[in-house]
N, C-alpha and C. Protein backbone atom coordinates (compact mmCIF):
# COMPACT_ATOMS: atom_id res chain seq x y z
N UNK A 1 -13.56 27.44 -10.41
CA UNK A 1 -13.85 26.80 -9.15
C UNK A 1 -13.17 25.43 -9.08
N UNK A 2 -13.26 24.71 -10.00
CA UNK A 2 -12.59 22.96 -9.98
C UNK A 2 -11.27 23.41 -10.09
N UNK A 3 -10.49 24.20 -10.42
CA UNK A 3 -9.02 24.68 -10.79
C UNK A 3 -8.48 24.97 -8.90
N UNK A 4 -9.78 25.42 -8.70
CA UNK A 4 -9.73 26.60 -6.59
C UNK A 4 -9.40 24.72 -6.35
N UNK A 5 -10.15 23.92 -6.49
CA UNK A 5 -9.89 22.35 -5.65
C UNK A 5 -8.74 21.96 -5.96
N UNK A 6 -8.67 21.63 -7.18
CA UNK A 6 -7.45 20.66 -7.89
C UNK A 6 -6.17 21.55 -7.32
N UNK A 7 -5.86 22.51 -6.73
CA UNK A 7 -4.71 23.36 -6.38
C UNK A 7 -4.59 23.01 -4.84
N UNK A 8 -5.90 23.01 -4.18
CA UNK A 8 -5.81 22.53 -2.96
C UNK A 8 -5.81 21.34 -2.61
N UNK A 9 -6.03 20.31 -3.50
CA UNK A 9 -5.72 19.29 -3.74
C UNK A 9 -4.14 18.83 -4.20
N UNK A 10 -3.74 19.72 -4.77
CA UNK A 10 -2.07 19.48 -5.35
C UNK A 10 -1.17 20.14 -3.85
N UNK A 11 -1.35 21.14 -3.43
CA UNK A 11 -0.91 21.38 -1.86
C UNK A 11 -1.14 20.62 -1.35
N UNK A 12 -1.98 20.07 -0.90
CA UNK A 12 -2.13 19.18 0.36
C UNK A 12 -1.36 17.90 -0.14
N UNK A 13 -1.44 17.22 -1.15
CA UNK A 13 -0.67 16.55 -1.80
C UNK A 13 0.86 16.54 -1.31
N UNK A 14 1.36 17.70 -1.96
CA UNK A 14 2.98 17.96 -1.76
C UNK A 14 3.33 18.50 0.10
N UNK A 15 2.33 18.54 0.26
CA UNK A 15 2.46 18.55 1.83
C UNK A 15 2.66 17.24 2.64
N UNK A 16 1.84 16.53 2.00
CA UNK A 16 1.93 14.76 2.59
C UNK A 16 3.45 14.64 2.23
N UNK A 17 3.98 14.47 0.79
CA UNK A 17 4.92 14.21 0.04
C UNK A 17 5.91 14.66 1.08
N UNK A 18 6.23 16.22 1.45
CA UNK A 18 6.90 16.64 2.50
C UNK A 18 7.23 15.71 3.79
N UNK A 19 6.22 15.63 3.99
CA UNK A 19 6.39 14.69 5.18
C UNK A 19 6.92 13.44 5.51
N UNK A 20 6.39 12.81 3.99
CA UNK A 20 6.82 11.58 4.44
C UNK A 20 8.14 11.20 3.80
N UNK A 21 8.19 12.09 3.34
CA UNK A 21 9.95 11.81 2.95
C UNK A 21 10.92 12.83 4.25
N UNK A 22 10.59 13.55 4.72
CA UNK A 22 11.01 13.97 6.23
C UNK A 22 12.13 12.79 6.49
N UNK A 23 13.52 13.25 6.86
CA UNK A 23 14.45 12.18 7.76
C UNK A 23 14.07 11.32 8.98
N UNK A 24 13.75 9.90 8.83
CA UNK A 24 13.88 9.14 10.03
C UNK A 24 12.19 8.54 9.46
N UNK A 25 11.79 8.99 8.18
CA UNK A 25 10.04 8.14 8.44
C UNK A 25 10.21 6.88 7.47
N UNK A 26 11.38 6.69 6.65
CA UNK A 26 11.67 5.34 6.65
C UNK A 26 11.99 3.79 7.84
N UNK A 27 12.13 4.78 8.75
CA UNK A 27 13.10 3.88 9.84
C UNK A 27 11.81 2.83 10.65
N UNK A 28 12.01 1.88 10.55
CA UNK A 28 11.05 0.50 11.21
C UNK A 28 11.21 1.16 12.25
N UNK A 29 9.63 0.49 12.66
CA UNK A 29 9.24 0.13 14.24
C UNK A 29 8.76 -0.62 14.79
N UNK A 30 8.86 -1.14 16.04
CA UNK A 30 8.04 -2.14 16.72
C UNK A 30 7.02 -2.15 17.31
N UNK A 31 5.72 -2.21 16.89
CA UNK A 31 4.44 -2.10 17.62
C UNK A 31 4.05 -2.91 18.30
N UNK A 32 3.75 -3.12 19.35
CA UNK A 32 3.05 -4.34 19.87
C UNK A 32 1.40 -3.74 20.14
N UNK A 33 0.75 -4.64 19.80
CA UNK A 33 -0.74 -4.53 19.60
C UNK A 33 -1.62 -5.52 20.62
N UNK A 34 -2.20 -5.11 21.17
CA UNK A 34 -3.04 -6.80 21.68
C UNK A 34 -4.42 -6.15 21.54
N UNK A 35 -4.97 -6.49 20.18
CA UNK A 35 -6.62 -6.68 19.97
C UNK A 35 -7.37 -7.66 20.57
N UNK A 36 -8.17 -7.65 19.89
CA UNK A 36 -9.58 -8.60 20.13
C UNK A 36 -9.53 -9.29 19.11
N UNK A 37 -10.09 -10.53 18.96
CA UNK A 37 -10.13 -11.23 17.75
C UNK A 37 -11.27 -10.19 16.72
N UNK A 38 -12.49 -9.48 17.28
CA UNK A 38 -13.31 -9.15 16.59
C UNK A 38 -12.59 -7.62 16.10
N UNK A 39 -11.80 -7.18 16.85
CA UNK A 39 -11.31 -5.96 16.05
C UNK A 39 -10.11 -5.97 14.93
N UNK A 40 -9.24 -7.54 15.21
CA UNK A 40 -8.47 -7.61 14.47
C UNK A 40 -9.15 -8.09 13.24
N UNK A 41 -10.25 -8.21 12.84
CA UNK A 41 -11.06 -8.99 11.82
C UNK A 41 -11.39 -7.37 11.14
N UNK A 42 -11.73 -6.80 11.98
CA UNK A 42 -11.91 -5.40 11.75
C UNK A 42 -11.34 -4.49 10.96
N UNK A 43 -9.60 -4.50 11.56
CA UNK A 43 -8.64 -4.04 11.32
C UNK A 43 -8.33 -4.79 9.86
N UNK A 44 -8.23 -5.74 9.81
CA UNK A 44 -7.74 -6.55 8.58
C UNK A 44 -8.95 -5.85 7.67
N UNK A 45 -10.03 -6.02 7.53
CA UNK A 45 -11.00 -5.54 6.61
C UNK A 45 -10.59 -4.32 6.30
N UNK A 46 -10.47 -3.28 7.48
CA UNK A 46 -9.81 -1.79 7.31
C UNK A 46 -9.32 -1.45 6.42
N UNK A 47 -7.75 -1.91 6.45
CA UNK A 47 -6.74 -2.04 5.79
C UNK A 47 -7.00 -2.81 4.38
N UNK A 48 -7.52 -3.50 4.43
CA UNK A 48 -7.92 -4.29 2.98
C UNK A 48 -8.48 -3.18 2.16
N UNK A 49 -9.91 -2.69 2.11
CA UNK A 49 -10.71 -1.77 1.89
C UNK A 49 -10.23 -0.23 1.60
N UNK A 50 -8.72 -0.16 2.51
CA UNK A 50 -7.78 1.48 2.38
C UNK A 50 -6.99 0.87 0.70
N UNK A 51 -6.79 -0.30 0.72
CA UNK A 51 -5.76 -0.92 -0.40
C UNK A 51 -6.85 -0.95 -1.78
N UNK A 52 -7.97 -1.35 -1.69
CA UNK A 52 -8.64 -1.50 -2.48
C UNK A 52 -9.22 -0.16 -3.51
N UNK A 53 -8.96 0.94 -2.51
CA UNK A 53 -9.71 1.92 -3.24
C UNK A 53 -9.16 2.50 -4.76
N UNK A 54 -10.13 3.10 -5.77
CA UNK A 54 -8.92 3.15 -6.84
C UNK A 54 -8.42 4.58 -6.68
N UNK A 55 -7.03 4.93 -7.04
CA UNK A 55 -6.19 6.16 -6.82
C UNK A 55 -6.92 7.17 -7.45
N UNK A 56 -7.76 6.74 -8.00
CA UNK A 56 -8.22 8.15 -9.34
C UNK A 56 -9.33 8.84 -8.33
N UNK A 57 -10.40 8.11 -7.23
CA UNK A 57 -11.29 8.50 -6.45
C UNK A 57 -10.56 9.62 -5.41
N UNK A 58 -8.75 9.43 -5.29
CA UNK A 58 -8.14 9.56 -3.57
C UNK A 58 -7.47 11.25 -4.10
N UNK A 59 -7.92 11.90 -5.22
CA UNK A 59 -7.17 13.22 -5.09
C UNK A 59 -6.67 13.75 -3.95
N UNK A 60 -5.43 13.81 -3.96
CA UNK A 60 -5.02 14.91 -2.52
C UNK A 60 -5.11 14.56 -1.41
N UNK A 61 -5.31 12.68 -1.64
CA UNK A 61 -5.43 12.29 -0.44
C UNK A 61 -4.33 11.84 0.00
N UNK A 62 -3.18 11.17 1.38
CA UNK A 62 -2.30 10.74 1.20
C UNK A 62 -2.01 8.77 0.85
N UNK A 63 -3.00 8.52 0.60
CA UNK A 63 -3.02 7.36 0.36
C UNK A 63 -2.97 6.59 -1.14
N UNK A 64 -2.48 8.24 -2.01
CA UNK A 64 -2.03 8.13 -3.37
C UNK A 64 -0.36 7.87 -3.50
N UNK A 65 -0.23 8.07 -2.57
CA UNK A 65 1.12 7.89 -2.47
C UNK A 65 2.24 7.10 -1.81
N UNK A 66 0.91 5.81 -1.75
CA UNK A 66 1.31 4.25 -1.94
C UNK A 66 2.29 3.75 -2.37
N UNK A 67 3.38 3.45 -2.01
CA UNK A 67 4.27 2.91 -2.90
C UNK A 67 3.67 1.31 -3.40
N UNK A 68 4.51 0.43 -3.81
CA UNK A 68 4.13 -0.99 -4.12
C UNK A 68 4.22 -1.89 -3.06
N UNK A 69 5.57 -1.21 -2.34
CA UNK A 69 6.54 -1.40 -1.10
C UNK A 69 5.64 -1.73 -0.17
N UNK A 70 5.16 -0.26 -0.22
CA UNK A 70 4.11 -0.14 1.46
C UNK A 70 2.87 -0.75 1.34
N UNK A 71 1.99 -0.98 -0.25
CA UNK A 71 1.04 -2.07 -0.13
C UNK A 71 1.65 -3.29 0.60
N UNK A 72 2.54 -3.92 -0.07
CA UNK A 72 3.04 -4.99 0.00
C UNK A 72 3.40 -5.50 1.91
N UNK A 73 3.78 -4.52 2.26
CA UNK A 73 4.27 -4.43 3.65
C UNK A 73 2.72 -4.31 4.61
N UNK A 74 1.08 -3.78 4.23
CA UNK A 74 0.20 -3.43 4.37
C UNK A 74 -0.05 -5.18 4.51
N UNK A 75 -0.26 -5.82 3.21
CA UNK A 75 -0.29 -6.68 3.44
C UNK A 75 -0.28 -7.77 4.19
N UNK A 76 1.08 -7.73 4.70
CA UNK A 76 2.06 -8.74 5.28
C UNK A 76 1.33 -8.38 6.66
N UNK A 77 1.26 -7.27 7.31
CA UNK A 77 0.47 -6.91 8.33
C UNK A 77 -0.55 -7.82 8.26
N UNK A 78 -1.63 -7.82 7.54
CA UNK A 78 -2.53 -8.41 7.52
C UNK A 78 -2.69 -9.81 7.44
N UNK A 79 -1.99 -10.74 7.02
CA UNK A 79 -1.63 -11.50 7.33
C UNK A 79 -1.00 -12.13 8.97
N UNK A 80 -0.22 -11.50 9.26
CA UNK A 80 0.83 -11.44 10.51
C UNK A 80 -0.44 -11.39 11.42
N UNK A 81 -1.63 -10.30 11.68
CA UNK A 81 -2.52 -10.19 12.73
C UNK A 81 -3.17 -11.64 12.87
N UNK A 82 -3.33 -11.80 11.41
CA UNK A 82 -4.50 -12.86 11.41
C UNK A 82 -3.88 -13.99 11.90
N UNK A 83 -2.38 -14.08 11.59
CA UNK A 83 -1.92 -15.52 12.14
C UNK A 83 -2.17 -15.58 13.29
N UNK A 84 -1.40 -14.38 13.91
CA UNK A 84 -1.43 -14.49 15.68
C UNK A 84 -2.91 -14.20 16.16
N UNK A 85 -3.96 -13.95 15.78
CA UNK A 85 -4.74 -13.83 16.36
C UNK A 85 -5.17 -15.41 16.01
N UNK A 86 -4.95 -16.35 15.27
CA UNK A 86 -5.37 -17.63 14.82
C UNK A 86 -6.83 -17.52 14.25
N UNK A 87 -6.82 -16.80 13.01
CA UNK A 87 -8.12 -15.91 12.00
C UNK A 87 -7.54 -16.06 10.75
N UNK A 88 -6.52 -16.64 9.83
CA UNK A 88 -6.76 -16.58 8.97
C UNK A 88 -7.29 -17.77 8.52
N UNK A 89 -7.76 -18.69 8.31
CA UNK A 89 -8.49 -19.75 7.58
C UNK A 89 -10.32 -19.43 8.07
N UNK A 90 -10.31 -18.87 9.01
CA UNK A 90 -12.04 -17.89 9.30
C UNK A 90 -12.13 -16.58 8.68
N UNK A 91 -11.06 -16.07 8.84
CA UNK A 91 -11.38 -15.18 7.77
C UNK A 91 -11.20 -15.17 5.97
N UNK A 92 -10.38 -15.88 5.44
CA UNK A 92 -10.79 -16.50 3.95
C UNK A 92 -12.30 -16.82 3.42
N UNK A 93 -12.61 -17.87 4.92
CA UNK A 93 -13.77 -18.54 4.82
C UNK A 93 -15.26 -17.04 4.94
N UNK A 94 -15.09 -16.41 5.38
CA UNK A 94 -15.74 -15.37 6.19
C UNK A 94 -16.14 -14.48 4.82
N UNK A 95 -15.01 -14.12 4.41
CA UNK A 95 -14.58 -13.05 3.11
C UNK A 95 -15.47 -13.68 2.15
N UNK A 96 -15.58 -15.52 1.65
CA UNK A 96 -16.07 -15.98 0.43
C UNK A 96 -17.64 -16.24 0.82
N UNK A 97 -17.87 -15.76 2.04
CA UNK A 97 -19.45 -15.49 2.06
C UNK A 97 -19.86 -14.69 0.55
């Protein structure tokens, strides 16, 4: 039975893998976003919390297949919202509650 998961777990796996190496899903884009201050606080937590999890919990999920790159770029997002929304020194402060 754990062998029936870990297989459907390794498919779905190499299925993500498929995909995201697919031609053209490297290629940047330009999003424009206009949140709320309370959802971009949101969003930043989101994304924090997707980064945080450890890989060993995410079998077969596609979020094992993180590069360092795309943390790193995850990041920078998070940052970038908070500037323009003018949230990051409330949210530091917020977080060390």
């Amino acid at each position: 039975m754990n062998n029936e998961v870990n297989d459907a777990g390794n498919e779905k796996l190499k299925i993500y893998e498929t995909v995201l190496s697919s031609p053209g899903m490297g290629q940047r884009c330009k999003i424009i976003l206009q949140l709320s201050r309370l959802n971009i606080l949101l969003l930043t937590r989101i994304i924090e919390q997707g980064l945080a999890v450890d890989k060993k919990e995410m079998k077969g999920d596609i979020l094992m297949l993180l590069s360092k790159e795309a943390v790193e770029e995850f990041r920078q997002v998070i940052d970038d919202i908070l500037n323009k929304g003018g949230l990051s020194n409330f949210y530091e402060k917020l977080k060390s509650l």
